[in-house]
PDB file of N, CA and C in Angstrom:
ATOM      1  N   UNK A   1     -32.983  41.940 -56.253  1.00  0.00           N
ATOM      2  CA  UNK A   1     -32.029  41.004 -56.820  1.00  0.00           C
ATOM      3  C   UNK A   1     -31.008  41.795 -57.612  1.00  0.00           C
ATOM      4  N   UNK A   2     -29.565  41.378 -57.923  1.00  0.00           N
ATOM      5  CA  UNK A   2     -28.506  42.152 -58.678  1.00  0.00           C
ATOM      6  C   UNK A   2     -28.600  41.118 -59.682  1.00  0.00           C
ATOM      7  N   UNK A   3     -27.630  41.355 -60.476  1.00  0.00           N
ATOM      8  CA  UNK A   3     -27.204  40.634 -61.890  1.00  0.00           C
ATOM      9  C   UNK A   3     -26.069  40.166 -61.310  1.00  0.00           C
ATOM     10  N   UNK A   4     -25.645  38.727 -62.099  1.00  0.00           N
ATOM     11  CA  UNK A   4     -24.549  38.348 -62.493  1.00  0.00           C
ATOM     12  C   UNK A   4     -24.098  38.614 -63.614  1.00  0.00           C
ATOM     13  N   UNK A   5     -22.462  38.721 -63.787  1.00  0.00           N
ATOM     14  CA  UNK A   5     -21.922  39.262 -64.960  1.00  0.00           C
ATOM     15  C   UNK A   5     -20.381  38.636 -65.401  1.00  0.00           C
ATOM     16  N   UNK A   6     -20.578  37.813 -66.630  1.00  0.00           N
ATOM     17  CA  UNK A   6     -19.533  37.235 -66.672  1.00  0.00           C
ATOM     18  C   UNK A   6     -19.418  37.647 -68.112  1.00  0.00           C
ATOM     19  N   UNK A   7     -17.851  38.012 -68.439  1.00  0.00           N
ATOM     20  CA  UNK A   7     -17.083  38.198 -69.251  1.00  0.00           C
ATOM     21  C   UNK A   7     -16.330  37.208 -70.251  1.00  0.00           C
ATOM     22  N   UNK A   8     -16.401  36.630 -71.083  1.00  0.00           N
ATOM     23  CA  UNK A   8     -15.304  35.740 -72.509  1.00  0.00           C
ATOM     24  C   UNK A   8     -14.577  36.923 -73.086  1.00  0.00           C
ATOM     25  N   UNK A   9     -13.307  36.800 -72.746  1.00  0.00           N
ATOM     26  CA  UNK A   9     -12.601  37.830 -73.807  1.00  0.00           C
ATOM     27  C   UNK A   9     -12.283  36.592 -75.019  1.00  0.00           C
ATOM     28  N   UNK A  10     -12.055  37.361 -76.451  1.00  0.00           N
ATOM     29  CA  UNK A  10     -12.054  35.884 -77.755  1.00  0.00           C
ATOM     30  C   UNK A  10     -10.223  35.718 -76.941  1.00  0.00           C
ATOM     31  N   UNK A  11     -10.184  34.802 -77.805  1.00  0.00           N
ATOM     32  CA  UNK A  11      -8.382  34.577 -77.378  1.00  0.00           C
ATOM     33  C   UNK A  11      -7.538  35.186 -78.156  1.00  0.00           C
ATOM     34  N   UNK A  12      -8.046  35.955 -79.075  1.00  0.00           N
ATOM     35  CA  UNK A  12      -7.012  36.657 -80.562  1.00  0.00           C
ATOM     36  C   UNK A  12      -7.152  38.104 -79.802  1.00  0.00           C
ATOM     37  N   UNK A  13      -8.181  38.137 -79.130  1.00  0.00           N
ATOM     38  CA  UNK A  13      -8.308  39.832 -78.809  1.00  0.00           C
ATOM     39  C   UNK A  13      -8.450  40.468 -77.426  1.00  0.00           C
ATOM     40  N   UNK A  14      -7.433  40.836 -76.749  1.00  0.00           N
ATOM     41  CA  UNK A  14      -7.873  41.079 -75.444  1.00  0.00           C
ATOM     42  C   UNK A  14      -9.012  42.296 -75.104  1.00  0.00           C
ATOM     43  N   UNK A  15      -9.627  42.708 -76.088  1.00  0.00           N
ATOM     44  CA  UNK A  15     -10.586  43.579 -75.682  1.00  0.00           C
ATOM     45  C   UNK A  15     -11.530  43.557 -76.547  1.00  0.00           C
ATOM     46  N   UNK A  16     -12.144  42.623 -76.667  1.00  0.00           N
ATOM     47  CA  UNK A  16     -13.880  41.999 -77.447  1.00  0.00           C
ATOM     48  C   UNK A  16     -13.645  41.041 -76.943  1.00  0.00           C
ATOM     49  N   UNK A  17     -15.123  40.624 -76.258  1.00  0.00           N
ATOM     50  CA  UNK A  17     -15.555  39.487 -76.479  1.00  0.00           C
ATOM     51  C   UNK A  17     -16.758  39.374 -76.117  1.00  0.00           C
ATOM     52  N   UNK A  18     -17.660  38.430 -75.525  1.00  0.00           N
ATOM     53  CA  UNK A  18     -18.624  38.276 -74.735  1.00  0.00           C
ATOM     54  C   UNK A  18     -19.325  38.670 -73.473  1.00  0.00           C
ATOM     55  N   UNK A  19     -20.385  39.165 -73.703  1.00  0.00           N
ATOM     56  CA  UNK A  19     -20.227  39.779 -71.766  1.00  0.00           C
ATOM     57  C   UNK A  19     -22.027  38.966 -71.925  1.00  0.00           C
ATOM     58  N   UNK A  20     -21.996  38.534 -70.585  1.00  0.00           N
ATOM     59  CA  UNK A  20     -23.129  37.494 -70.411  1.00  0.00           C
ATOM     60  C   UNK A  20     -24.167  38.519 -69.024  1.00  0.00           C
ATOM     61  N   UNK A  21     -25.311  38.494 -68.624  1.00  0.00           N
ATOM     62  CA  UNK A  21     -25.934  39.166 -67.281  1.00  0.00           C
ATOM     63  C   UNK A  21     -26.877  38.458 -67.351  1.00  0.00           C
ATOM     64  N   UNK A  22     -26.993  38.126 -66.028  1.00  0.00           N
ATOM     65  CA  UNK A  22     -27.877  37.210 -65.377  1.00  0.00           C
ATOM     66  C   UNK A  22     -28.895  37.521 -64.845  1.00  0.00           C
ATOM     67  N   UNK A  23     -29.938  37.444 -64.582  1.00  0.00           N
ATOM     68  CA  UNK A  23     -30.679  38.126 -63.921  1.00  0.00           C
ATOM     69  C   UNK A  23     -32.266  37.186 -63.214  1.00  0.00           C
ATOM     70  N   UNK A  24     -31.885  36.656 -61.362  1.00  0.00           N
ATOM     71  CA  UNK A  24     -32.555  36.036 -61.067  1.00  0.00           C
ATOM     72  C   UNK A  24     -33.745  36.903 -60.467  1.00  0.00           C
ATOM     73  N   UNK A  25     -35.026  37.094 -61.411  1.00  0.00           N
ATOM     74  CA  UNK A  25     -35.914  37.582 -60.756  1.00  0.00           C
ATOM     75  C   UNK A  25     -36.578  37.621 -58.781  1.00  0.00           C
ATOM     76  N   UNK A  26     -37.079  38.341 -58.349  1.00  0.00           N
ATOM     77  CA  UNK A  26     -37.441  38.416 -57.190  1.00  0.00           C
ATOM     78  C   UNK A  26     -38.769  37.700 -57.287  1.00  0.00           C
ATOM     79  N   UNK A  27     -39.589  37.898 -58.150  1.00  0.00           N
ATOM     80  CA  UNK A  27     -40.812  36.876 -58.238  1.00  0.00           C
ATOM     81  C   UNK A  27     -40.135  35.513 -58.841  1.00  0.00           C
ATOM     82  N   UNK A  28     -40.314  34.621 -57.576  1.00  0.00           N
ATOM     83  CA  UNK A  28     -40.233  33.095 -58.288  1.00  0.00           C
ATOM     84  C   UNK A  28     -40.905  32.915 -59.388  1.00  0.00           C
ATOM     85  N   UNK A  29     -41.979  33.112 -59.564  1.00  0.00           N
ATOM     86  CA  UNK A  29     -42.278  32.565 -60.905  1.00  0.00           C
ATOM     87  C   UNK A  29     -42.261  32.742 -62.301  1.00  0.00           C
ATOM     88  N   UNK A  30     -41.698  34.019 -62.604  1.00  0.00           N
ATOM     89  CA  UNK A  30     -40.631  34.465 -63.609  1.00  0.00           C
ATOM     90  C   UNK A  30     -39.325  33.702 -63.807  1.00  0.00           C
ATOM     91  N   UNK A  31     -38.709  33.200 -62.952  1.00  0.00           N
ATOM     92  CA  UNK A  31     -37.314  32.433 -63.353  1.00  0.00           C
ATOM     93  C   UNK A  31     -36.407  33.089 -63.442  1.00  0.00           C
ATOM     94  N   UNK A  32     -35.535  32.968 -64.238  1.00  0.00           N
ATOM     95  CA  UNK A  32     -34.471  33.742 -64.793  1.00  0.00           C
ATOM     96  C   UNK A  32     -33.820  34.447 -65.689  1.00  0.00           C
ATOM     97  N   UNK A  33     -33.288  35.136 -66.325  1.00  0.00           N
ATOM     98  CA  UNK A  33     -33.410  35.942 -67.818  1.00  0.00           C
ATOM     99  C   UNK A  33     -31.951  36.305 -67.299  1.00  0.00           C
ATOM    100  N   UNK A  34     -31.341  36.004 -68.701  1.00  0.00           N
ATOM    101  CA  UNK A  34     -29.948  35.898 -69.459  1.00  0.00           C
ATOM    102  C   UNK A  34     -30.028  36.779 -70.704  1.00  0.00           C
ATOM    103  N   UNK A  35     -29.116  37.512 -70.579  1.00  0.00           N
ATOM    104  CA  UNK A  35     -29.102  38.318 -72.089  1.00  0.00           C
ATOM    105  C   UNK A  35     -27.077  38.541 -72.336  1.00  0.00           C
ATOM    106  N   UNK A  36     -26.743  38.281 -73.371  1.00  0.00           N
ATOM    107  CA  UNK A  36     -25.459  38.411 -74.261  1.00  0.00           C
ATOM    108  C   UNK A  36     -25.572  39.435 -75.296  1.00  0.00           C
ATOM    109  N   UNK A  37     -24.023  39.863 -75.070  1.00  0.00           N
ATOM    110  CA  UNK A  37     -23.908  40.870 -76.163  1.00  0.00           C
ATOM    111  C   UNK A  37     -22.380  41.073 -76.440  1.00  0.00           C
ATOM    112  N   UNK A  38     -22.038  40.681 -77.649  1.00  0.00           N
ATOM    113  CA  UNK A  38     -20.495  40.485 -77.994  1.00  0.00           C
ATOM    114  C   UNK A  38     -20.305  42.232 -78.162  1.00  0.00           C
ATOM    115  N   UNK A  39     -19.191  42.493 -77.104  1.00  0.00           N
ATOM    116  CA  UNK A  39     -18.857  44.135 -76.943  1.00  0.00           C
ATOM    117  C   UNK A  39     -17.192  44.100 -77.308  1.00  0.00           C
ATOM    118  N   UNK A  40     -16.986  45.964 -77.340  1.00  0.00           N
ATOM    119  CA  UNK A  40     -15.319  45.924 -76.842  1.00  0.00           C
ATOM    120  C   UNK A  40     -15.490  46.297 -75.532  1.00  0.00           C
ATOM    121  N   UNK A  41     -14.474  45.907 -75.045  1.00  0.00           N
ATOM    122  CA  UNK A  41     -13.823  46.182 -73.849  1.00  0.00           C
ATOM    123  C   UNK A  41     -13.651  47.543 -73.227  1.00  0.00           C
ATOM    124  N   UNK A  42     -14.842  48.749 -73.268  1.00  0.00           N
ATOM    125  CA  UNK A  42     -14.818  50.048 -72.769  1.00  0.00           C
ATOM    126  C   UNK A  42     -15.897  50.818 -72.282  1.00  0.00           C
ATOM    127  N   UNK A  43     -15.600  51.606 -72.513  1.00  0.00           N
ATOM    128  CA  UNK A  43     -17.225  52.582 -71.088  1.00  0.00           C
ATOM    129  C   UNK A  43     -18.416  52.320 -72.260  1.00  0.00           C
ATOM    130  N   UNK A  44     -18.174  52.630 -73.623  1.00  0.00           N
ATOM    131  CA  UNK A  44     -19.093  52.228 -74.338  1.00  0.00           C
ATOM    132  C   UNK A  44     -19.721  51.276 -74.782  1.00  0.00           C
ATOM    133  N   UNK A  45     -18.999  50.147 -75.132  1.00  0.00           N
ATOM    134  CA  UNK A  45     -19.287  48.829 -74.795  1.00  0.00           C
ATOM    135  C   UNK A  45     -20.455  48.321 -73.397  1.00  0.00           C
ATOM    136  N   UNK A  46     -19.547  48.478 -72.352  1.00  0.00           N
ATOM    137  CA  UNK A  46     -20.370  48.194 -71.440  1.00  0.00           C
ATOM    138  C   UNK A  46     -21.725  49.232 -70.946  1.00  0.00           C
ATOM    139  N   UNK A  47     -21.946  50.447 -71.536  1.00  0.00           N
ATOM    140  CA  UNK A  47     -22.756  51.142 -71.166  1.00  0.00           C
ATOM    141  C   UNK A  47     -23.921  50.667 -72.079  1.00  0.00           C
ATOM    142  N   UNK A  48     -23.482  50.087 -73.560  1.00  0.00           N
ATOM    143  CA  UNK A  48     -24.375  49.019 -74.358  1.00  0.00           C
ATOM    144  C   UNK A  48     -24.711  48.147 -73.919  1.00  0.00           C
ATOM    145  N   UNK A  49     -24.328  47.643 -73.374  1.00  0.00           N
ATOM    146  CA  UNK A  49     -24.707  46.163 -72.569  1.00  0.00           C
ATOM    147  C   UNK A  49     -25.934  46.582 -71.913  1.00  0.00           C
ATOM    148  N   UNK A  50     -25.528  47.455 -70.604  1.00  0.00           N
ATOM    149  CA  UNK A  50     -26.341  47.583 -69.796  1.00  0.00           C
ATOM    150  C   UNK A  50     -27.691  47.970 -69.933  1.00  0.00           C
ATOM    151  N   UNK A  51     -27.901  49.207 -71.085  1.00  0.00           N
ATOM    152  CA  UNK A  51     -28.837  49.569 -71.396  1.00  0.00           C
ATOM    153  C   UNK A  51     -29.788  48.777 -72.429  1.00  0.00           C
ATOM    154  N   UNK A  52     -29.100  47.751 -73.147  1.00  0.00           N
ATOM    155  CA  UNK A  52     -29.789  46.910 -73.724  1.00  0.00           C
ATOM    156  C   UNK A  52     -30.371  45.385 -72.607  1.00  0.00           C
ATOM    157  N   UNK A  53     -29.337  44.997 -72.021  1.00  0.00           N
ATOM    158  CA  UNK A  53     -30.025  43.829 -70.982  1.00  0.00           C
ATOM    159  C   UNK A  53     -31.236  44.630 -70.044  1.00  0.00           C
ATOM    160  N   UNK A  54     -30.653  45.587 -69.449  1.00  0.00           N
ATOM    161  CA  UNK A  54     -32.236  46.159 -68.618  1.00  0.00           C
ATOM    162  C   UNK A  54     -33.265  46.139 -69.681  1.00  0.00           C
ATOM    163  N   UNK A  55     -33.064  47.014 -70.843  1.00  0.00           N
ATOM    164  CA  UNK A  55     -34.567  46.942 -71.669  1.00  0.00           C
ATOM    165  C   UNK A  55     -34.721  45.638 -71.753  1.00  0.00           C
ATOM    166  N   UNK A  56     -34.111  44.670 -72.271  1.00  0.00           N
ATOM    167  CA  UNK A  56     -34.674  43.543 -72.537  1.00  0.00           C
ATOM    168  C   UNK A  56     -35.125  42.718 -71.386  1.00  0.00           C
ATOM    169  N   UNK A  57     -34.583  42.930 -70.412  1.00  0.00           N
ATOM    170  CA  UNK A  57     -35.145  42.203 -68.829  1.00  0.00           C
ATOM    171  C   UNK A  57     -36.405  42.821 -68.642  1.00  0.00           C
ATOM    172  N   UNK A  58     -36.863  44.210 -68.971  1.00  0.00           N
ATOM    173  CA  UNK A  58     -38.102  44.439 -68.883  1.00  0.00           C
ATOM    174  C   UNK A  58     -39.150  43.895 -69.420  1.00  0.00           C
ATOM    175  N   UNK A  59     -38.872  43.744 -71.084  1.00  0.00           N
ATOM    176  CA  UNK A  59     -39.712  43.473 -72.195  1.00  0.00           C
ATOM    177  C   UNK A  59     -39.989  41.800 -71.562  1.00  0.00           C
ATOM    178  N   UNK A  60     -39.478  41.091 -71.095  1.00  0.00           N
ATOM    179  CA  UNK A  60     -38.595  39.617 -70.981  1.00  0.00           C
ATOM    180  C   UNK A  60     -40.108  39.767 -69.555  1.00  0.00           C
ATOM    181  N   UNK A  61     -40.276  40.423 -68.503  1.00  0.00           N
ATOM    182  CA  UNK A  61     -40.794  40.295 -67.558  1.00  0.00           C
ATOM    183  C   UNK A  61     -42.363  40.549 -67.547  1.00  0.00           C
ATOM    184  N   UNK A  62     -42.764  41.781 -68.287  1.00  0.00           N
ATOM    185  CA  UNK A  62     -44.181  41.504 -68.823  1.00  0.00           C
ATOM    186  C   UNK A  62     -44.593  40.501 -69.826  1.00  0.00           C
ATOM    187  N   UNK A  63     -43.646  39.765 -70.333  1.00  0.00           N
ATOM    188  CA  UNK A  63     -44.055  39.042 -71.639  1.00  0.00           C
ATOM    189  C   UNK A  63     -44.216  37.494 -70.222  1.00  0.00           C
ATOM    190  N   UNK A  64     -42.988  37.191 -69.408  1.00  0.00           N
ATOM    191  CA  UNK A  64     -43.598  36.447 -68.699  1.00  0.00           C
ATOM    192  C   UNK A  64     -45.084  36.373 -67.986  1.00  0.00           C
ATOM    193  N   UNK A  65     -45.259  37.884 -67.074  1.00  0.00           N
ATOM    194  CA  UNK A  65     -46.157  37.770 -66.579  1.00  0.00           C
ATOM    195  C   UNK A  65     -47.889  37.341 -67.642  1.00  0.00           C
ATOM    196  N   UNK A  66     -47.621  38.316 -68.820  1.00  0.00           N
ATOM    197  CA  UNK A  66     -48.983  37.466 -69.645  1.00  0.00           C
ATOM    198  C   UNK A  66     -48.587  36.158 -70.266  1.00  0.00           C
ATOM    199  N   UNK A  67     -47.675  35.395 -70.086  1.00  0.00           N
ATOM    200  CA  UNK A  67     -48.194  34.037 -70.099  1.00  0.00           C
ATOM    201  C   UNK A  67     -48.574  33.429 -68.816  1.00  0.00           C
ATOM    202  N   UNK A  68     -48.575  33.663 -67.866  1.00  0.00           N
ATOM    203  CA  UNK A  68     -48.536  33.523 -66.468  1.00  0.00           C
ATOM    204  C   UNK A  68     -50.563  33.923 -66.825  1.00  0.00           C
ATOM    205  N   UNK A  69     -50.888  35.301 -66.437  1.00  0.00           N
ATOM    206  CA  UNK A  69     -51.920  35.361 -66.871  1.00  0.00           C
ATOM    207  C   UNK A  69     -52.639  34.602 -68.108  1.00  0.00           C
ATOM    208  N   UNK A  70     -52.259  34.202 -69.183  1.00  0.00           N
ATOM    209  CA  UNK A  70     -52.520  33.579 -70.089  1.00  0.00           C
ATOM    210  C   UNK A  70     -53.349  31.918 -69.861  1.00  0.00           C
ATOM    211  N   UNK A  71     -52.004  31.731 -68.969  1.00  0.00           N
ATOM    212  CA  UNK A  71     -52.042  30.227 -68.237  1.00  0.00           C
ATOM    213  C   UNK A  71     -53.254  29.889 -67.467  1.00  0.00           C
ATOM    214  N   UNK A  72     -53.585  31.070 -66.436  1.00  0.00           N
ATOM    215  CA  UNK A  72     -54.255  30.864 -65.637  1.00  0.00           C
ATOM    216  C   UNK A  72     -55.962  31.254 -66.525  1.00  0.00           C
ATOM    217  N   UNK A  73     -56.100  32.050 -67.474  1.00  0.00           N
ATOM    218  CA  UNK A  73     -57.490  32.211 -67.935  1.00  0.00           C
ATOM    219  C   UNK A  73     -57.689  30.638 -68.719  1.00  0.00           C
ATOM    220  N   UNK A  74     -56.872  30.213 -69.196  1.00  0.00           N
ATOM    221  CA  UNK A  74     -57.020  28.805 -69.699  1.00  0.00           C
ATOM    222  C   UNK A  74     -57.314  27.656 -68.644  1.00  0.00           C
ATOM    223  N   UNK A  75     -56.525  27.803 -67.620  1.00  0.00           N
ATOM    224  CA  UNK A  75     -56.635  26.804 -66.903  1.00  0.00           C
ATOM    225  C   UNK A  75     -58.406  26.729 -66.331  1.00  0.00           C
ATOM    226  N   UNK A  76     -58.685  27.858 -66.108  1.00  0.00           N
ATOM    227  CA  UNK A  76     -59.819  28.151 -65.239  1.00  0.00           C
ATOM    228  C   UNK A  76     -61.455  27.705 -66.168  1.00  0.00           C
ATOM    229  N   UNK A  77     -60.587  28.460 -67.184  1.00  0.00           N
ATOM    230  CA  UNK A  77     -61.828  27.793 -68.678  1.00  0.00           C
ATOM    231  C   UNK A  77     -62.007  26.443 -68.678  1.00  0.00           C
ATOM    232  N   UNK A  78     -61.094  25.922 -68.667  1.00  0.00           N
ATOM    233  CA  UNK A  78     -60.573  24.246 -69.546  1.00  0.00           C
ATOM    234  C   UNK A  78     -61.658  23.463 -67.727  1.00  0.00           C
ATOM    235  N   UNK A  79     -61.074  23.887 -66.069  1.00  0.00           N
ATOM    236  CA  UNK A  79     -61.665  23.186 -65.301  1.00  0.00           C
ATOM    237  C   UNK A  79     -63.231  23.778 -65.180  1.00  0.00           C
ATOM    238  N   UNK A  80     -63.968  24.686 -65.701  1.00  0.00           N
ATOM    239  CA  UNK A  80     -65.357  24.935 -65.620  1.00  0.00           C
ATOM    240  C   UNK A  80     -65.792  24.444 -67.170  1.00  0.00           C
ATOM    241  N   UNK A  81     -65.135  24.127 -68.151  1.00  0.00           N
ATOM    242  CA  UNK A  81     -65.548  23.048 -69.158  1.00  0.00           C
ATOM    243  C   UNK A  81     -65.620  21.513 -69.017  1.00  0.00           C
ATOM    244  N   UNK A  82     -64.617  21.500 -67.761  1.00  0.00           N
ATOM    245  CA  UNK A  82     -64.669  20.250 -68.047  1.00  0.00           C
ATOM    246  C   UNK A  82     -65.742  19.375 -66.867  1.00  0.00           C
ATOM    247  N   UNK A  83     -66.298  18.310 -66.905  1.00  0.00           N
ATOM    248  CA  UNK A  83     -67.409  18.117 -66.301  1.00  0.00           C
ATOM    249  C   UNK A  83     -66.317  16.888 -65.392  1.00  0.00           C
ATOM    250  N   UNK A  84     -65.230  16.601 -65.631  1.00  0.00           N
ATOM    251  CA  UNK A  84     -64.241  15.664 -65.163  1.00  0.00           C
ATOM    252  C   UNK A  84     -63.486  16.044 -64.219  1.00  0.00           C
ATOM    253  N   UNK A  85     -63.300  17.341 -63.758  1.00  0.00           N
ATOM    254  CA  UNK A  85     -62.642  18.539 -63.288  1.00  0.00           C
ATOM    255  C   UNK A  85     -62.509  18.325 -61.774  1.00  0.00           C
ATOM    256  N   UNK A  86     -61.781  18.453 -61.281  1.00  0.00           N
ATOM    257  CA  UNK A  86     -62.237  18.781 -59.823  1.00  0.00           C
ATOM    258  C   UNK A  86     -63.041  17.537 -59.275  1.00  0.00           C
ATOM    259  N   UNK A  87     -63.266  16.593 -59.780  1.00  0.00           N
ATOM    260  CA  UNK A  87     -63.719  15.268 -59.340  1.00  0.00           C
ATOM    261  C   UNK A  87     -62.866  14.431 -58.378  1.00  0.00           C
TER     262      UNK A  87
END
């Protein structure tokens, strides 16, 4: 999967503003992860961006997967507790 990447320049400043990245995981069941970061408008700016949305798309993707795992040790508990289960 790539990122989407959309830009807000403010209206007082043509070089700051908003830069938005999208990012639709390849495992469906992760979803999607969005990260913002108000930059200027240059190699440094955007080389901030980038290196901060990837880390955070990482951190963002194991934190999904253990609720994912999370979900499922509960679920499995809760239907071998329950005597109503699977009925």
């Amino acid at each position: 999967m790539t990122w989407q990447i959309t830009i807000q320049y403010d209206t007082d400043q043509a070089d700051v503003g908003t830069i938005s990245g999208t990012w639709t995981d390849p495992n469906p069941t992760y979803g999607v992860f969005t990260h913002s970061k108000r930059i200027k408008a240059n190699a440094a700016g955007a080389n901030a961006f980038i290196a901060e949305a990837i880390a955070a798309r990482n951190i963002w993707q194991i934190k999904q997967q253990a609720n994912i795992n999370g979900a499922a040790f509960v679920l499995n508990k809760i239907n071998l507790a329950d005597p109503k289960a699977g009925v």
